[in-house]
N, C-alpha and C. Protein backbone atom coordinates (compact mmCIF):
# COMPACT_ATOMS: atom_id res chain seq x y z
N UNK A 1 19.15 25.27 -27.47
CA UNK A 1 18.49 26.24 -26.59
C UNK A 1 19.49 26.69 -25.54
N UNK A 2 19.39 28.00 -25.23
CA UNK A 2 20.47 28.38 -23.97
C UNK A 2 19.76 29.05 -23.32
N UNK A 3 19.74 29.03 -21.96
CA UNK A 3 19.11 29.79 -21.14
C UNK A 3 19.97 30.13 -20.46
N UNK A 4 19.79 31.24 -20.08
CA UNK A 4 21.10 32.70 -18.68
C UNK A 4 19.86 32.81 -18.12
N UNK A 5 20.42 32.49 -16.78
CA UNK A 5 19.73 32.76 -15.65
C UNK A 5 20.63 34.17 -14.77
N UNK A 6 19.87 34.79 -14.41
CA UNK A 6 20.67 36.05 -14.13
C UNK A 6 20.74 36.15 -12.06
N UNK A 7 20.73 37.08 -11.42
CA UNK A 7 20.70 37.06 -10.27
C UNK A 7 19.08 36.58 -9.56
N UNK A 8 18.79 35.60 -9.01
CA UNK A 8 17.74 35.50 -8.21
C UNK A 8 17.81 35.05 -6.85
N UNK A 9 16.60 35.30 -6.46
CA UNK A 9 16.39 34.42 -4.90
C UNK A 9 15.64 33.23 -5.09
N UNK A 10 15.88 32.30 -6.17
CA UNK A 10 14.68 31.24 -6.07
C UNK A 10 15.54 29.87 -5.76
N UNK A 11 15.17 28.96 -4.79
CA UNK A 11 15.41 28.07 -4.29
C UNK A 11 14.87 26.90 -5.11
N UNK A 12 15.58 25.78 -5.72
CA UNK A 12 14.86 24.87 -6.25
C UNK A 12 15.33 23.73 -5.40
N UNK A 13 14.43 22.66 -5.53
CA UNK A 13 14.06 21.45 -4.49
C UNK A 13 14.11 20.20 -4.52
N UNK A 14 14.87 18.99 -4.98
CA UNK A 14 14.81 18.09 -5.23
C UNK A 14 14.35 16.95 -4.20
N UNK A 15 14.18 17.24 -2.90
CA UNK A 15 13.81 16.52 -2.01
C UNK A 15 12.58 15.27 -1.97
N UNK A 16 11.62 15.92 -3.00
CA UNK A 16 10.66 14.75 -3.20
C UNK A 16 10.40 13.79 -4.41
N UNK A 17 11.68 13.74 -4.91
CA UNK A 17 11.81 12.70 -6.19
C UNK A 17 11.20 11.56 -5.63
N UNK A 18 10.10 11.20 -6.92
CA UNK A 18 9.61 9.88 -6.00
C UNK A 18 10.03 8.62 -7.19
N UNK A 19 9.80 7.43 -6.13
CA UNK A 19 10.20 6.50 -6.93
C UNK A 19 9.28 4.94 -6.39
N UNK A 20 8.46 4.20 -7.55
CA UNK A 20 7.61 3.21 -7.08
C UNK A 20 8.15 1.85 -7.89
N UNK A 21 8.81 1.01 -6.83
CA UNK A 21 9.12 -0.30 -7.16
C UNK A 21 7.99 -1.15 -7.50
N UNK A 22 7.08 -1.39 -7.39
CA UNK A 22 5.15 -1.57 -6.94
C UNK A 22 5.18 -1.84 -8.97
N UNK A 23 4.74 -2.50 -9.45
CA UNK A 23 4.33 -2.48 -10.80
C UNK A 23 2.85 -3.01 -10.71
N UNK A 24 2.01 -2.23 -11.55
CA UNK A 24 0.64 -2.31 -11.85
C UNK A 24 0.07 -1.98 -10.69
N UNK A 25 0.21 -0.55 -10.92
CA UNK A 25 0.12 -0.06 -9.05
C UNK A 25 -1.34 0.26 -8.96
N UNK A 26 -2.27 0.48 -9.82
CA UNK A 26 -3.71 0.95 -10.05
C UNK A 26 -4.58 -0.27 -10.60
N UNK A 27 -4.26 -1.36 -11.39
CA UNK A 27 -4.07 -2.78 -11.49
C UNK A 27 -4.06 -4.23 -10.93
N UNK A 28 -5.29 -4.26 -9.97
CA UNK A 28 -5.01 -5.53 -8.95
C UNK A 28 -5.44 -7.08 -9.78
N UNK A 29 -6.26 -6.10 -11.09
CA UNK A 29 -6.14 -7.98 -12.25
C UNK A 29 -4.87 -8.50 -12.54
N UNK A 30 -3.86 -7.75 -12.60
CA UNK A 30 -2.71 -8.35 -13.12
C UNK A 30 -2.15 -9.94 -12.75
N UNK A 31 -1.04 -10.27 -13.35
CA UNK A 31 -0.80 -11.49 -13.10
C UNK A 31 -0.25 -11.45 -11.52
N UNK A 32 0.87 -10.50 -11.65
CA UNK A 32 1.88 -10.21 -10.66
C UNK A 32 1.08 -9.96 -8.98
N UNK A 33 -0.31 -10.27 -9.20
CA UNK A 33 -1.16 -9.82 -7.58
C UNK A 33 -2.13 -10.88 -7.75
N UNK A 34 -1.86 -11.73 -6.59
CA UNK A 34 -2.51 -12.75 -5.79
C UNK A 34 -3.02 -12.50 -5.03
N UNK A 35 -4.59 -13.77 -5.14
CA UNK A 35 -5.48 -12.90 -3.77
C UNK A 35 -5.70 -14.51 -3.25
N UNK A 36 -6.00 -14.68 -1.82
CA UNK A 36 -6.85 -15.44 -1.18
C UNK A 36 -7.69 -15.28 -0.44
N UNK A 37 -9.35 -15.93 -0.93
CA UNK A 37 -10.19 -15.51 0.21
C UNK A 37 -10.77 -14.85 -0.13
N UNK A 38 -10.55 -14.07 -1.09
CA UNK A 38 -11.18 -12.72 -1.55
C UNK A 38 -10.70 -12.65 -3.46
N UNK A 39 -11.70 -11.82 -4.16
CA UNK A 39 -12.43 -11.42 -5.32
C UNK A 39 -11.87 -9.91 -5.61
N UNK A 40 -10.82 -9.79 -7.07
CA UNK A 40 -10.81 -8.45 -7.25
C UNK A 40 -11.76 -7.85 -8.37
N UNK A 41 -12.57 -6.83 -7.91
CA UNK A 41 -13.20 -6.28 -8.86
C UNK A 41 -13.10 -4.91 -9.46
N UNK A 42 -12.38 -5.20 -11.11
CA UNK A 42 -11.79 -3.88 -11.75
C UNK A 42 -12.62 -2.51 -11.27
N UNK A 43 -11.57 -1.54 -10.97
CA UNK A 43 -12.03 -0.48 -11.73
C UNK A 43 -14.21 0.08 -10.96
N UNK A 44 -14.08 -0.31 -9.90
CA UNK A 44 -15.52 -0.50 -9.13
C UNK A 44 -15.53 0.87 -8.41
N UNK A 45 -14.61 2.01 -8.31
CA UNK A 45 -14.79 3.40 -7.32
C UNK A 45 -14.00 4.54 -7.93
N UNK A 46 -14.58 5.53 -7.68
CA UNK A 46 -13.73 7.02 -7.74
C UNK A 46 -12.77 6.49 -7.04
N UNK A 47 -11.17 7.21 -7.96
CA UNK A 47 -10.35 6.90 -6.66
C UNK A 47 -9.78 8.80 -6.57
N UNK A 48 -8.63 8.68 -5.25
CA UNK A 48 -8.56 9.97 -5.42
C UNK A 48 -8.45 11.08 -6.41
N UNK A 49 -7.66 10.47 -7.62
CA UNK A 49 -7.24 11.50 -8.36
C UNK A 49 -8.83 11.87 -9.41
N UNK A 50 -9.82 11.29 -8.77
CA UNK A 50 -11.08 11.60 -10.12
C UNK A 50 -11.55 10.74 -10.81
N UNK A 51 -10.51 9.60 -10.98
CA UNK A 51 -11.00 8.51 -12.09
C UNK A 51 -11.27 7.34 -11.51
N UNK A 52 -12.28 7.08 -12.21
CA UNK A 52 -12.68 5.53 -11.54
C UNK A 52 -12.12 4.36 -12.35
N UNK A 53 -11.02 4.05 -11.15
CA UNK A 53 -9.53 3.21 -11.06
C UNK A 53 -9.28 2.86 -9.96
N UNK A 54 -10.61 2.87 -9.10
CA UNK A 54 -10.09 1.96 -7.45
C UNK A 54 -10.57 0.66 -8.11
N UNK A 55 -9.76 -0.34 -7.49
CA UNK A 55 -10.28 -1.70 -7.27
C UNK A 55 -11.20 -2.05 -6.17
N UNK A 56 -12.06 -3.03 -6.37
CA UNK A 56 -12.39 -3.34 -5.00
C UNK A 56 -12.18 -4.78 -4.55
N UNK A 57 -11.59 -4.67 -3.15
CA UNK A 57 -11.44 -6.34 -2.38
C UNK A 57 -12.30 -7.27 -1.98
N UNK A 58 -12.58 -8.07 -2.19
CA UNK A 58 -14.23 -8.23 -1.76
C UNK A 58 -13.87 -9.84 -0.78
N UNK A 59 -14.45 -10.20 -0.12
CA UNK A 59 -14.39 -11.23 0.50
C UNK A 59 -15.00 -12.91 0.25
N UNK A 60 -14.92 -13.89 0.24
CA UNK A 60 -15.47 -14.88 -0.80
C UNK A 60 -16.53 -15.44 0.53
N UNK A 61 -16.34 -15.37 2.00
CA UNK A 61 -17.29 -15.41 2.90
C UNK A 61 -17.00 -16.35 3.56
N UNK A 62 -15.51 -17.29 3.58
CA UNK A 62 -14.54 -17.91 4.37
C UNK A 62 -13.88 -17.19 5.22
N UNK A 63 -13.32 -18.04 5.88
CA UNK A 63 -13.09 -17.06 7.05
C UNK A 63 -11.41 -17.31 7.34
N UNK A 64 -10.99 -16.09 7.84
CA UNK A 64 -9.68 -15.61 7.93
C UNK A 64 -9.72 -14.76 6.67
N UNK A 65 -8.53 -13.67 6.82
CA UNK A 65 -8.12 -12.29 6.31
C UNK A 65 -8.31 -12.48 4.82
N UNK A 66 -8.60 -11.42 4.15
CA UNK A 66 -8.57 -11.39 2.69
C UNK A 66 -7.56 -10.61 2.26
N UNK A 67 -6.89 -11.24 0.93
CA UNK A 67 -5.71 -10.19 1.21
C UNK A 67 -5.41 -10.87 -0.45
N UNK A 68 -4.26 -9.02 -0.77
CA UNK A 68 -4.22 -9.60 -2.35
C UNK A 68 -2.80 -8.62 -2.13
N UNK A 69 -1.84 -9.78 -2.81
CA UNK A 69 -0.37 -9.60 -2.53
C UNK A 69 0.15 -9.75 -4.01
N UNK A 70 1.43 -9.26 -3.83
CA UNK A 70 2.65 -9.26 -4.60
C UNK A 70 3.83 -10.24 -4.13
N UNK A 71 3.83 -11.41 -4.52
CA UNK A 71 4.76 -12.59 -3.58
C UNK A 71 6.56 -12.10 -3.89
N UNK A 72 6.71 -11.49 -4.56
CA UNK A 72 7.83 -11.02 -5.48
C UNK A 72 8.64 -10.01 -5.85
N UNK A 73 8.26 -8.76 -4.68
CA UNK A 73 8.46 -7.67 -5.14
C UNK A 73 9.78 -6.68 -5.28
N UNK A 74 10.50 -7.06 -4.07
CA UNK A 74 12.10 -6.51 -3.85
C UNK A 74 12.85 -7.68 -2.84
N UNK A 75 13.81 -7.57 -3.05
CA UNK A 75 15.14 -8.41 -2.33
C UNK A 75 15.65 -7.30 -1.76
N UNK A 76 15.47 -7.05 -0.54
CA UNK A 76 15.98 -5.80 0.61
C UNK A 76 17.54 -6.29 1.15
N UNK A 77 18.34 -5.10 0.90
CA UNK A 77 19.58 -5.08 1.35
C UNK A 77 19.71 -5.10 3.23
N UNK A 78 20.75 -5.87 3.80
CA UNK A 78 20.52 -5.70 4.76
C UNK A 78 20.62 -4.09 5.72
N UNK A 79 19.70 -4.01 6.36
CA UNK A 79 19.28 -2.62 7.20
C UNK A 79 18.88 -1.42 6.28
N UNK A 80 18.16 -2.15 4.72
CA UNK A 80 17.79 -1.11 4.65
C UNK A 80 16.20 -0.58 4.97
N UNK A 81 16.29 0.53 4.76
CA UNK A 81 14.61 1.02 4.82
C UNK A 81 13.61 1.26 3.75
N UNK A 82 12.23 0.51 3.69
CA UNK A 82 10.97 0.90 2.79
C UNK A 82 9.88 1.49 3.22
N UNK A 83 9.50 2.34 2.36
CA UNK A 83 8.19 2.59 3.13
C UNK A 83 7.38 2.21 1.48
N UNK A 84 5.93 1.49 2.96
CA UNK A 84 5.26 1.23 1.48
C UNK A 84 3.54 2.08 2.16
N UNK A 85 3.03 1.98 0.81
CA UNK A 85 1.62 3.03 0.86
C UNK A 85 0.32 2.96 0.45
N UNK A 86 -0.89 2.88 0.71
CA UNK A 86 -1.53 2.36 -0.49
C UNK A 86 -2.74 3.92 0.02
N UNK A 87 -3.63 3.99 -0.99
CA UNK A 87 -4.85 4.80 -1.00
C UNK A 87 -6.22 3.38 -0.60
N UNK A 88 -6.86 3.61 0.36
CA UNK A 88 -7.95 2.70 1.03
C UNK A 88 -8.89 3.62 0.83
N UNK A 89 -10.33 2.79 1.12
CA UNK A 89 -11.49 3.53 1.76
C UNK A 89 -12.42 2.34 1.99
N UNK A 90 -13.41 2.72 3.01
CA UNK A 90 -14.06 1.26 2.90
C UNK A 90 -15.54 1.40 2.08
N UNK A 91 -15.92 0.47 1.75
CA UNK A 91 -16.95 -0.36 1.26
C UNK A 91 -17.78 -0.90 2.02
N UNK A 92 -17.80 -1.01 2.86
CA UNK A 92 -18.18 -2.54 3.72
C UNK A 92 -19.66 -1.74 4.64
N UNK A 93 -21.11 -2.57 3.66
CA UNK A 93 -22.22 -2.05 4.77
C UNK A 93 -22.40 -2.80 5.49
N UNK A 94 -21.50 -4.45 5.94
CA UNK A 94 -21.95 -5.05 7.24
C UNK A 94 -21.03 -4.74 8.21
N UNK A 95 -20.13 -3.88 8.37
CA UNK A 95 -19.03 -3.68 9.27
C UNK A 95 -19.33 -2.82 10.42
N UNK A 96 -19.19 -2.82 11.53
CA UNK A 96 -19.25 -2.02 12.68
C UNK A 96 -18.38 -1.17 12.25
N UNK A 97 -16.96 -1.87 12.53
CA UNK A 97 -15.61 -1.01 12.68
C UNK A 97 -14.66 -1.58 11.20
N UNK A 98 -15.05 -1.33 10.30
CA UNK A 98 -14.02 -1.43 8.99
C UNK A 98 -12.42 -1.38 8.73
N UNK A 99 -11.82 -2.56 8.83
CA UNK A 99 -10.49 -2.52 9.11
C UNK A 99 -9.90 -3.09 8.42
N UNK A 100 -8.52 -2.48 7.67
CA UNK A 100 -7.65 -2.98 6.69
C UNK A 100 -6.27 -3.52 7.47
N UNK A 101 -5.63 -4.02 6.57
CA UNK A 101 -4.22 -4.12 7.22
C UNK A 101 -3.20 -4.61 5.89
N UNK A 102 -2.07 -3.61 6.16
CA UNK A 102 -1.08 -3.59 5.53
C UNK A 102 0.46 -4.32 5.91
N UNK A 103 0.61 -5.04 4.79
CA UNK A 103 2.01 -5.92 4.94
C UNK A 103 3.09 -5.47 4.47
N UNK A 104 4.24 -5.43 4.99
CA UNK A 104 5.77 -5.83 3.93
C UNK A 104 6.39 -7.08 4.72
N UNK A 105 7.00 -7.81 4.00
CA UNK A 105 7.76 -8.98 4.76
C UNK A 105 7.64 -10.45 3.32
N UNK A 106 7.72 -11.41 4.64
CA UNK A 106 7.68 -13.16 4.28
C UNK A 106 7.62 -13.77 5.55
N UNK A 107 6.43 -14.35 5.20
CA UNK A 107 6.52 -15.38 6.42
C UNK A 107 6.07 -14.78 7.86
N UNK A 108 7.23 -15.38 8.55
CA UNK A 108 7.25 -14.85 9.81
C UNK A 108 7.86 -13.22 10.30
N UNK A 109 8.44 -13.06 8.92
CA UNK A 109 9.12 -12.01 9.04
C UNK A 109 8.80 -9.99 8.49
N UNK A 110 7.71 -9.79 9.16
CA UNK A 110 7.20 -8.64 8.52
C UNK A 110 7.16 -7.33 9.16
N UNK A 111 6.61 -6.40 8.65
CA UNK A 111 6.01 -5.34 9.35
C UNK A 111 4.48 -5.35 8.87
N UNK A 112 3.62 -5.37 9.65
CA UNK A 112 2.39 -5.59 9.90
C UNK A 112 1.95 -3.71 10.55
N UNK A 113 0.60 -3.63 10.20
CA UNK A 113 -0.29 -2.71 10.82
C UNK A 113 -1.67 -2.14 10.30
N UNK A 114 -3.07 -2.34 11.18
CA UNK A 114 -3.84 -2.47 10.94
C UNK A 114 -4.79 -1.26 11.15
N UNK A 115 -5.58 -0.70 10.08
CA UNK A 115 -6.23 0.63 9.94
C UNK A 115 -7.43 0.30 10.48
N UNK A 116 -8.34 1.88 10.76
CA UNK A 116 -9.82 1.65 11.07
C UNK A 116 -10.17 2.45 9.99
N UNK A 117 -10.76 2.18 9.20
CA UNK A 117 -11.14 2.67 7.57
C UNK A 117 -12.74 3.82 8.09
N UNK A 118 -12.97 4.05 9.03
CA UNK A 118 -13.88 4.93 9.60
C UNK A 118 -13.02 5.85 10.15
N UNK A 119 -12.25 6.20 10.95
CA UNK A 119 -11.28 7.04 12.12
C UNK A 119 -10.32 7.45 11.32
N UNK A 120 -9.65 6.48 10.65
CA UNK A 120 -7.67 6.15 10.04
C UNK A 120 -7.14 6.37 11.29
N UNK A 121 -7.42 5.60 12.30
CA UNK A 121 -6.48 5.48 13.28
C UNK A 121 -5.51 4.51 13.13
N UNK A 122 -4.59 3.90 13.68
CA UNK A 122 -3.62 2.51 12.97
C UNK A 122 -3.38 1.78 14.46
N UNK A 123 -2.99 0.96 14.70
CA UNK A 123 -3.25 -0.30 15.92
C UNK A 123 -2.37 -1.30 15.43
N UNK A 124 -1.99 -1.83 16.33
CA UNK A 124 -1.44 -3.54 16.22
C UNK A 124 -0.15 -3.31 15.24
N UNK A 125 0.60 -2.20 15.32
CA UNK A 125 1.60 -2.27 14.37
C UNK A 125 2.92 -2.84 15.42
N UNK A 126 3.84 -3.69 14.02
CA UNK A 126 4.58 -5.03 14.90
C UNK A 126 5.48 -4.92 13.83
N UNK A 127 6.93 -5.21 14.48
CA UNK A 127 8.24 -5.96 13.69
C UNK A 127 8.54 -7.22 13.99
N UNK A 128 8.13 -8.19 13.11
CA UNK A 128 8.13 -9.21 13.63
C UNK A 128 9.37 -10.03 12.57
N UNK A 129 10.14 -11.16 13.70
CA UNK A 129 11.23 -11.78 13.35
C UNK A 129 12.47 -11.02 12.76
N UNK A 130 12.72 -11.24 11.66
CA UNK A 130 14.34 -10.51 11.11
C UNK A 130 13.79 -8.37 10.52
N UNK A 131 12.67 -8.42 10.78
CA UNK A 131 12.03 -6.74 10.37
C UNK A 131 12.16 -6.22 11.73
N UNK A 132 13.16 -5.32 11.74
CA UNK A 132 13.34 -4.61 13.20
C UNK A 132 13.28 -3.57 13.66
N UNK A 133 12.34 -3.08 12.81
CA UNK A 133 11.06 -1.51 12.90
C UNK A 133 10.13 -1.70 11.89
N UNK A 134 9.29 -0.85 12.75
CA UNK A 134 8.33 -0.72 11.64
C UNK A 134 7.33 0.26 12.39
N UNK A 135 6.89 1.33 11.74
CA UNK A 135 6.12 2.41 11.98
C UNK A 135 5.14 2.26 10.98
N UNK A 136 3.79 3.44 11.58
CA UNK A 136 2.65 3.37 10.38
C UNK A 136 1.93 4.59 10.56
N UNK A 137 1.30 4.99 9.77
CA UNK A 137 0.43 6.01 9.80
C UNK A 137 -0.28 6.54 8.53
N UNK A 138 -1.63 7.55 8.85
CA UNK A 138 -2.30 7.69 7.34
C UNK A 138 -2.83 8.96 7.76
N UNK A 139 -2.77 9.23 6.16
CA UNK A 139 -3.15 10.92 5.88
C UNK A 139 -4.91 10.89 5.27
N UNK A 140 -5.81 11.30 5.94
CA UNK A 140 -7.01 11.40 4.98
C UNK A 140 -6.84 12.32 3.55
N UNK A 141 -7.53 11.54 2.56
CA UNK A 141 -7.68 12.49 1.30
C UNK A 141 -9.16 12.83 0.82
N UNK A 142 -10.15 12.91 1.84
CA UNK A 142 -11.15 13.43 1.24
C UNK A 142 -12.31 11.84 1.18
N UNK A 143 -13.82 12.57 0.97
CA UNK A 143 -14.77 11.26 0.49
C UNK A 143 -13.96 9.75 1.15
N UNK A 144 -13.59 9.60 2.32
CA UNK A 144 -13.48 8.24 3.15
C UNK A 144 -12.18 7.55 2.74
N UNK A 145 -11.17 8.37 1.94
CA UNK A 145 -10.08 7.92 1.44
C UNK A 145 -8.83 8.06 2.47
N UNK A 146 -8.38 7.55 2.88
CA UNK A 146 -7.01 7.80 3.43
C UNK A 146 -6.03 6.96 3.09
N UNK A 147 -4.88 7.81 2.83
CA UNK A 147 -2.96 7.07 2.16
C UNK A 147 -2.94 6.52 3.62
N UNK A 148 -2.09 5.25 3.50
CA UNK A 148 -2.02 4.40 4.71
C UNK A 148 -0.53 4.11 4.00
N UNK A 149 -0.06 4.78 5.35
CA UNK A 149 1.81 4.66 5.04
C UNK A 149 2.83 3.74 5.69
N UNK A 150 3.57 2.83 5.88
CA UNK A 150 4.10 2.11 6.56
C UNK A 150 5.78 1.87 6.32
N UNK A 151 6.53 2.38 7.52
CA UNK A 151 8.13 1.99 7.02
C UNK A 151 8.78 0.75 7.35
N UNK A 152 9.42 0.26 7.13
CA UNK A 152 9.88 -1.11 7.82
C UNK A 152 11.40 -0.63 7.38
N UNK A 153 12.32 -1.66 8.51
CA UNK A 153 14.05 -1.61 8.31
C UNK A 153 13.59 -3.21 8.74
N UNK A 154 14.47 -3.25 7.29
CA UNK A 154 14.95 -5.03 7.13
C UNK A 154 16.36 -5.17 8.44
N UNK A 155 16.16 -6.24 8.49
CA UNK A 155 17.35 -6.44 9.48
C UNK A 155 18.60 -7.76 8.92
N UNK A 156 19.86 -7.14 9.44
CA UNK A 156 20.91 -8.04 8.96
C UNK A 156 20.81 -9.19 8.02
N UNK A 157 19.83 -10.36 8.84
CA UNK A 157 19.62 -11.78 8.15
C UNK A 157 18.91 -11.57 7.28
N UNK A 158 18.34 -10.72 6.92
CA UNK A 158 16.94 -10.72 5.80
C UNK A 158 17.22 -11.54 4.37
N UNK A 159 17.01 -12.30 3.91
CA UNK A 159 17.14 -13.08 2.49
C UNK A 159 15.75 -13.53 1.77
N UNK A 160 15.88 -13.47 0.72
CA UNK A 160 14.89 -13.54 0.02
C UNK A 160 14.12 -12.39 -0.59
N UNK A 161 12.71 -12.60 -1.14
CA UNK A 161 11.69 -11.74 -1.36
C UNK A 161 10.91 -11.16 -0.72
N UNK A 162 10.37 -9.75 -0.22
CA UNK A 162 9.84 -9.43 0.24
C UNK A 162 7.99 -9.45 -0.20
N UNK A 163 7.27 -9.50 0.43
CA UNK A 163 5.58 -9.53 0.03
C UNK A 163 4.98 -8.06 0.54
N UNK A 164 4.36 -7.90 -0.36
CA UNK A 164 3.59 -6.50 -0.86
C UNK A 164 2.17 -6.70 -0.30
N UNK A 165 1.50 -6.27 0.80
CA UNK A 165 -0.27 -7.11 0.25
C UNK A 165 -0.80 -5.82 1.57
N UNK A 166 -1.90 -5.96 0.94
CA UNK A 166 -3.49 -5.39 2.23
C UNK A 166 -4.62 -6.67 2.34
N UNK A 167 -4.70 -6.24 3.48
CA UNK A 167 -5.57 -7.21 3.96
C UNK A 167 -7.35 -6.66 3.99
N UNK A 168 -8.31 -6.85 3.86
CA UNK A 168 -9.80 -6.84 4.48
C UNK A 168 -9.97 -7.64 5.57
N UNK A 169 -10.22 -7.08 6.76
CA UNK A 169 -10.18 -7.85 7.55
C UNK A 169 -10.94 -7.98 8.42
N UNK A 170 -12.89 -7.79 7.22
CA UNK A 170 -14.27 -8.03 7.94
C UNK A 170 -14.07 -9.58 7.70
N UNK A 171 -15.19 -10.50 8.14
CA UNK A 171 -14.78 -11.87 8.04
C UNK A 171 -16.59 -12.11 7.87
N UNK A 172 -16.87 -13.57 7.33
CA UNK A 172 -17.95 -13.96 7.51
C UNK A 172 -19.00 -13.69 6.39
N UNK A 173 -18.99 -12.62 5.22
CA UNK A 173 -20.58 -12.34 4.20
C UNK A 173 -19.43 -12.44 3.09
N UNK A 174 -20.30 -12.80 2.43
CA UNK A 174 -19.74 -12.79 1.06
C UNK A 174 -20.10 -12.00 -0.10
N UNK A 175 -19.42 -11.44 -0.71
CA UNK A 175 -20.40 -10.20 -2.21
C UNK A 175 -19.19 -8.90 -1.49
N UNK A 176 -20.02 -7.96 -2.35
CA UNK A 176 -19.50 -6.68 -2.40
C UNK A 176 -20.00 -6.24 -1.06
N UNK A 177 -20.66 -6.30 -0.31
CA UNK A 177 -21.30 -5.40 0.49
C UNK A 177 -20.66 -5.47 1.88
N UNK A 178 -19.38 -6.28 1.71
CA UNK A 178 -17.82 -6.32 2.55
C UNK A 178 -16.20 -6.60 1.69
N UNK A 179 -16.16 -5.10 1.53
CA UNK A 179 -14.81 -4.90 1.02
C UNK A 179 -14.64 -3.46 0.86
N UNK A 180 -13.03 -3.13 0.66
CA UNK A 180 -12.50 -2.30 0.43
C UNK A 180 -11.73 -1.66 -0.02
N UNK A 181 -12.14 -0.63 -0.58
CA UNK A 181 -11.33 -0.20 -2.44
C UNK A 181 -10.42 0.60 -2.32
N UNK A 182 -9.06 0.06 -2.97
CA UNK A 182 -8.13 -0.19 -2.99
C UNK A 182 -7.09 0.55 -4.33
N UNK A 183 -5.87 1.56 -3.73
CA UNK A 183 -5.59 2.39 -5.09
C UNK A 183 -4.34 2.85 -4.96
N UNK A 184 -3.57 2.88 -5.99
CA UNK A 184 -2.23 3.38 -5.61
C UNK A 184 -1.24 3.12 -4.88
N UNK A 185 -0.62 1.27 -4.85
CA UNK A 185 -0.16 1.23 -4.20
C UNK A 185 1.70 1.71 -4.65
N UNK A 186 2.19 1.81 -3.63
CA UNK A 186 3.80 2.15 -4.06
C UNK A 186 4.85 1.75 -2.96
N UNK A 187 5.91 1.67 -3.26
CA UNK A 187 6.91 0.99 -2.53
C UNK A 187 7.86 1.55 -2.75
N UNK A 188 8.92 2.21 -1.91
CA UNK A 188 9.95 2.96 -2.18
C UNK A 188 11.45 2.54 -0.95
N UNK A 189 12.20 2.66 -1.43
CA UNK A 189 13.64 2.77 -0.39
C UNK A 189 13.86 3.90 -0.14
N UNK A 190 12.57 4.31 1.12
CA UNK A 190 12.78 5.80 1.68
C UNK A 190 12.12 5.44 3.22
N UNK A 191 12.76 6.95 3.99
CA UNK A 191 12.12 6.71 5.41
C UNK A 191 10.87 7.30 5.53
N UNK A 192 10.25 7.65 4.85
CA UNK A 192 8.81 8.53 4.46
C UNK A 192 8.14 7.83 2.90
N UNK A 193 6.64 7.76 3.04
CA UNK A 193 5.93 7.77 1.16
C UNK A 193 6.07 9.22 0.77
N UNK A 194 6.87 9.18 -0.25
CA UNK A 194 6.89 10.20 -1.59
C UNK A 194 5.56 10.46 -2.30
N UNK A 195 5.93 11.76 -2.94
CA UNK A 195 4.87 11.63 -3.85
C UNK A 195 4.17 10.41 -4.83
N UNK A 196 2.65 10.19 -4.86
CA UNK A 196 2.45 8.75 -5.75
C UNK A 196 2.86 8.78 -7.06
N UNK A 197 3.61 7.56 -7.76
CA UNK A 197 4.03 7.41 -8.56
C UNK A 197 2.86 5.90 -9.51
N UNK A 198 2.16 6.58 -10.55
CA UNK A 198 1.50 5.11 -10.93
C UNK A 198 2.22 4.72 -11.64
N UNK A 199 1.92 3.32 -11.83
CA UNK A 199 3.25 2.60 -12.76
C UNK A 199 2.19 1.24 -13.62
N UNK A 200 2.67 0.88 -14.46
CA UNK A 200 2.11 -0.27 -15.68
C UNK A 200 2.81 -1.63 -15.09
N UNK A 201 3.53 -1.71 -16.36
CA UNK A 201 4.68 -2.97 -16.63
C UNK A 201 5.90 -2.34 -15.69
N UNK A 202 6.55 -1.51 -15.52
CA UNK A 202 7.79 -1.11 -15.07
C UNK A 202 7.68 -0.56 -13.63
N UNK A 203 9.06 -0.37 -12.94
CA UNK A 203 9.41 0.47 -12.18
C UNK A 203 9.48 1.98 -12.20
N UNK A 204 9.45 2.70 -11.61
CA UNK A 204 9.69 4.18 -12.11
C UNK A 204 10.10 4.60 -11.02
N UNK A 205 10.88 5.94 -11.53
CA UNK A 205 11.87 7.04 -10.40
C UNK A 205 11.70 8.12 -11.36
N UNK A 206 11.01 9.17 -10.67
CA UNK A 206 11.24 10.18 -11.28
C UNK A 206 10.67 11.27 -10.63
């Protein structure tokens, strides 16, 4: 095939190549995502794109955070930058104020920040130990959904694995009727979330 392109004014754009380190990003049964405290239930909501492929988080009615992680996900170069992302909405009919919270890190060492799944306002965001930024923020997408975005810069000492996870962070009933469904998560070595990228078994860039 040959194509001649002749004189134009058209600008083409490569700026939003996206790329999701995140495997089984629509997928919270998988092996690769650990939960404590809390119950994943397949495939339980519309998610944004139309199909019902949200998960939902549900709480087991112990107390402290519910949260379903990736213990394993990238080995961060020192100073570099991730931003990671997920699609939320809440669930929760015993909640006043419905609140998630999103991780990157280990240990002591993270970027932390916590949503109001009613508002999408964000609060309590922290660099804590060798993570020496960390910003947050979320875009509504319609029907109670909002992308909840978060960057972190690893710092010098950083070693090891980094952890992937959201938190539910009503406390106290147990069942469905406190949790929140959960979609698309992605992880990228960028200072902004890219376009969503879903992913299976693999990584993807494209």
């Amino acid at each position: 095939v040959v194509a001649e392109i002749e004189t134009t004014n058209e600008v083409v754009s490569f700026d939003d190549i996206s790329a999701n380190y995140q495997i089984y990003s629509q997928d919270l049964t998988q092996s690769n995502w650990s939960t404590s405290r809390a119950t994943i239930i397949a495939n339980d909501g519309t998610a944004p794109d139309g199909t019902v492929t949200a998960d939902l988080l549900t709480t087991d009615g112990s107390s402290g955070t519910k949260i379903v992680v990736d213990f394993a996900i990238i080995t961060p170069t020192a100073n570099s930058v991730w931003a990671t992302s997920w699609f939320v909405k809440d669930k929760s009919s015993a909640a006043s104020e419905p609140k998630a919270k999103i991780e990157l890190g280990s240990g002591a060492n993270n970027g932390l920040a916590s949503i109001n799944l009613t508002t999408g306002a964000v609060s309590n965001v922290t660099a804590n130990g060798t993570v020496s930024n960390c910003s947050a923020s979320t875009t509504s997408f319609g029907d109670g959904w909002f992308r909840v975005e978060m960057v972190v810069t690893f710092g010098a000492s950083w070693t090891g694995n980094a952890n992937f996870g959201m938190y539910n962070q009503d406390t106290g009933t147990t069942g469905t009727s406190v949790g929140i469904l959960l979609w698309g998560s992605q992880l990228e070595e960028a200072t902004s979330a890219s376009t969503y990228l879903p992913t299976t078994s693999a990584v993807l860039v494209g």
